[in-house]
Protein backbone atom coordinates (compact mmCIF):
# COMPACT_ATOMS: atom_id res chain seq x y z
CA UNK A 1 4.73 24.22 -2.95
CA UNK A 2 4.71 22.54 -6.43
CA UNK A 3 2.33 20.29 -7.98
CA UNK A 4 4.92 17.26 -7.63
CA UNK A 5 5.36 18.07 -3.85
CA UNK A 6 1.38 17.93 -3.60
CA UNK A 7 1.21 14.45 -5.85
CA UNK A 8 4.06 13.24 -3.58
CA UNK A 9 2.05 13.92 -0.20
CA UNK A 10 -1.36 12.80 -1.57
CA UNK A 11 0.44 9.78 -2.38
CA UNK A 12 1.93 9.14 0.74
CA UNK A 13 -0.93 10.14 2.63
CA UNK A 14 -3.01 8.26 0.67
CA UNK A 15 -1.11 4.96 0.42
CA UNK A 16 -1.14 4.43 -3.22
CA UNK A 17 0.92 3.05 -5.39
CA UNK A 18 1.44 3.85 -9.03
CA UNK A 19 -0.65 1.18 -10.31
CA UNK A 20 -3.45 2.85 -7.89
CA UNK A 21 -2.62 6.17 -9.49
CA UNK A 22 -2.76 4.72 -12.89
CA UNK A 23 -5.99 3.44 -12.05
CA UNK A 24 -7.21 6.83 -10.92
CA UNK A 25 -6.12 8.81 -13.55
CA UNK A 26 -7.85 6.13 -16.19
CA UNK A 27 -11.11 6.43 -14.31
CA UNK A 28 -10.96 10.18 -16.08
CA UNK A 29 -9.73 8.58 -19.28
CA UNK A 30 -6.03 10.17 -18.68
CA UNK A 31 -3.33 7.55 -19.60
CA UNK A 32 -0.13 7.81 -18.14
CA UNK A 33 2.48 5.26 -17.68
CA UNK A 34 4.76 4.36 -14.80
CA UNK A 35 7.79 5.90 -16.09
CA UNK A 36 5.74 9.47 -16.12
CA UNK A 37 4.52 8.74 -12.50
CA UNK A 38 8.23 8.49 -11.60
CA UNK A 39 9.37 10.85 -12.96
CA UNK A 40 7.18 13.40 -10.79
CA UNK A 41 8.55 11.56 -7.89
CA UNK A 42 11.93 11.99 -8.06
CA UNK A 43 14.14 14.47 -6.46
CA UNK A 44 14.35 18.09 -8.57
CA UNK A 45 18.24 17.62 -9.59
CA UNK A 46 17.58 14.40 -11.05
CA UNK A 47 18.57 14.44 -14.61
CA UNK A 48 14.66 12.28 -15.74
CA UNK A 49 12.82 14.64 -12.84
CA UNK A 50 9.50 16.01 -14.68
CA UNK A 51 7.37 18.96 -13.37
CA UNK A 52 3.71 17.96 -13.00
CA UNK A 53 1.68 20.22 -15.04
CA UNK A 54 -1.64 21.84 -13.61
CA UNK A 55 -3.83 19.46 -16.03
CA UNK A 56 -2.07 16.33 -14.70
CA UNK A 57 -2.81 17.35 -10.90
CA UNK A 58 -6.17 18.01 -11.62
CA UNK A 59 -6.99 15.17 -13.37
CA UNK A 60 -5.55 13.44 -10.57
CA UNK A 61 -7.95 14.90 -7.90
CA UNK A 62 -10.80 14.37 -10.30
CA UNK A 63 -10.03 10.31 -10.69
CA UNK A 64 -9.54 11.04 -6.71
CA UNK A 65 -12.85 12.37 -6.37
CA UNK A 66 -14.65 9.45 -8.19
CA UNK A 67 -12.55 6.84 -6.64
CA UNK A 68 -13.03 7.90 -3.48
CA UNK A 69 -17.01 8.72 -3.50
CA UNK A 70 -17.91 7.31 -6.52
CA UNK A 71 -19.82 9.39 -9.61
CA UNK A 72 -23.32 10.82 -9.13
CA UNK A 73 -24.87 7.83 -10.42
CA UNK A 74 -23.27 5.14 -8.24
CA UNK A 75 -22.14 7.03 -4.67
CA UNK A 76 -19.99 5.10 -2.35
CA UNK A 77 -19.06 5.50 1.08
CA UNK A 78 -14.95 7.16 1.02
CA UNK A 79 -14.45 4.39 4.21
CA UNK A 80 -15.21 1.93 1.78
CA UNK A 81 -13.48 2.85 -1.05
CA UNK A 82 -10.12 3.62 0.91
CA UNK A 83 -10.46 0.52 2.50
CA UNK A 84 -11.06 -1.85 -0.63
CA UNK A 85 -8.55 -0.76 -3.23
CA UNK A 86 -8.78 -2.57 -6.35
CA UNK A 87 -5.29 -3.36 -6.25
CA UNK A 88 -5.25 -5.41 -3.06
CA UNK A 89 -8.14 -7.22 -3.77
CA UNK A 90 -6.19 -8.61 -6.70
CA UNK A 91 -3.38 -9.41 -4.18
CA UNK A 92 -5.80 -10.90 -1.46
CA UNK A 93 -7.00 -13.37 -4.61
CA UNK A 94 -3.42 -14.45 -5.15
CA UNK A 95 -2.98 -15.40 -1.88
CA UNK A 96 -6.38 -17.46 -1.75
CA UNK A 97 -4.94 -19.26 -4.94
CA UNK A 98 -2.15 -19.77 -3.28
CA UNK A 99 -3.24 -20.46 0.24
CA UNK A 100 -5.55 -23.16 -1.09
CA UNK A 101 -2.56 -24.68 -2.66
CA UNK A 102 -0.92 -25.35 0.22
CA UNK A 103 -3.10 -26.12 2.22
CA UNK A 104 -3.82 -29.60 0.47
CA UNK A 105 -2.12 -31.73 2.74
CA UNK A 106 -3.49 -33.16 6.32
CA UNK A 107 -2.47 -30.20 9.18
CA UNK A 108 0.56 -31.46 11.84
CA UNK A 109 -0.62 -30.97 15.29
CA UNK A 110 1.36 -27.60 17.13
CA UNK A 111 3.64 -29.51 19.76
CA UNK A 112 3.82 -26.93 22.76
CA UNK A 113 6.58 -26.28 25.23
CA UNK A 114 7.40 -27.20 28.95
CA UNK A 115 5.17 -25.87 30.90
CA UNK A 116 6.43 -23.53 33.96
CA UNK A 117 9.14 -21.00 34.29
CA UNK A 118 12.01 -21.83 32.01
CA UNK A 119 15.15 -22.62 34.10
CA UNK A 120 17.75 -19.54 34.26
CA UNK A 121 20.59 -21.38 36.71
CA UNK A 122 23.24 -21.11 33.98
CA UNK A 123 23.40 -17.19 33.25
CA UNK A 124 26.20 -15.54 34.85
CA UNK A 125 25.03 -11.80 36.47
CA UNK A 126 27.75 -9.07 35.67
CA UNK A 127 27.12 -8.20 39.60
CA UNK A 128 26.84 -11.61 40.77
CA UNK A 129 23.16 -11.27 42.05
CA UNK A 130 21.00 -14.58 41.73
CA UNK A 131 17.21 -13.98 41.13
């Protein structure tokens, strides 16, 4: 198993994206841009594929480590920090903006249906049994 096949899993089992890897790798002052990231993803016969190199994995399970429990200093539950990526908190505040935006105008009441089975005398059985 390669170090790209181990970035790829982590990354699916993980749910992250590359902006959450990014993030990672910077919290172990590592810069690396998109196009790197996928170029470790793609398939081995790929003409821009890129073999992850041992210092690029382990950075990335160091920014994991912190990310995930936090440093020494500041400790964090891993529940916590899986559940409240910094990504989708920025996505959760776009929607708010947006949300509020919308929702300006006075609410139209929800009209509801007939009430009662609906009535199924028109459909033709294949072998002509009513219900």
């Amino acid at each position: 198993m390669t170090n790209n096949d181990i970035l790829k899993k982590l990354r699916v089992a993980l749910m992250l994206r590359d902006t959450d890897i990014e993030a990672i790798m910077s919290l172990v002052d590592f810069k690396i841009s998109t196009s790197e990231l996928g170029a470790f993803f793609r398939s081995e016969d790929h003409p821009k594929y890129m073999e992850c190199g041992d210092q690029i994995l382990r950075n990335f399970l160091n920014g994991l480590i912190i990310y995930t429990r936090g440093t020494k200093e500041a400790p964090k539950k891993p529940a916590d920090a899986l559940l409240h990526k910094p990504v989708m908190a920025k996505a959760k505040m776009g929607n708010a903006a947006t949300q509020q935006k919308s929702d300006t105008g006075p609410k139209k009441p929800f009209k509801k249906g007939p009430k009662g089975p609906p009535d199924l005398s028109f459909v033709a059985y294949k072998n002509k049994k009513k219900s």
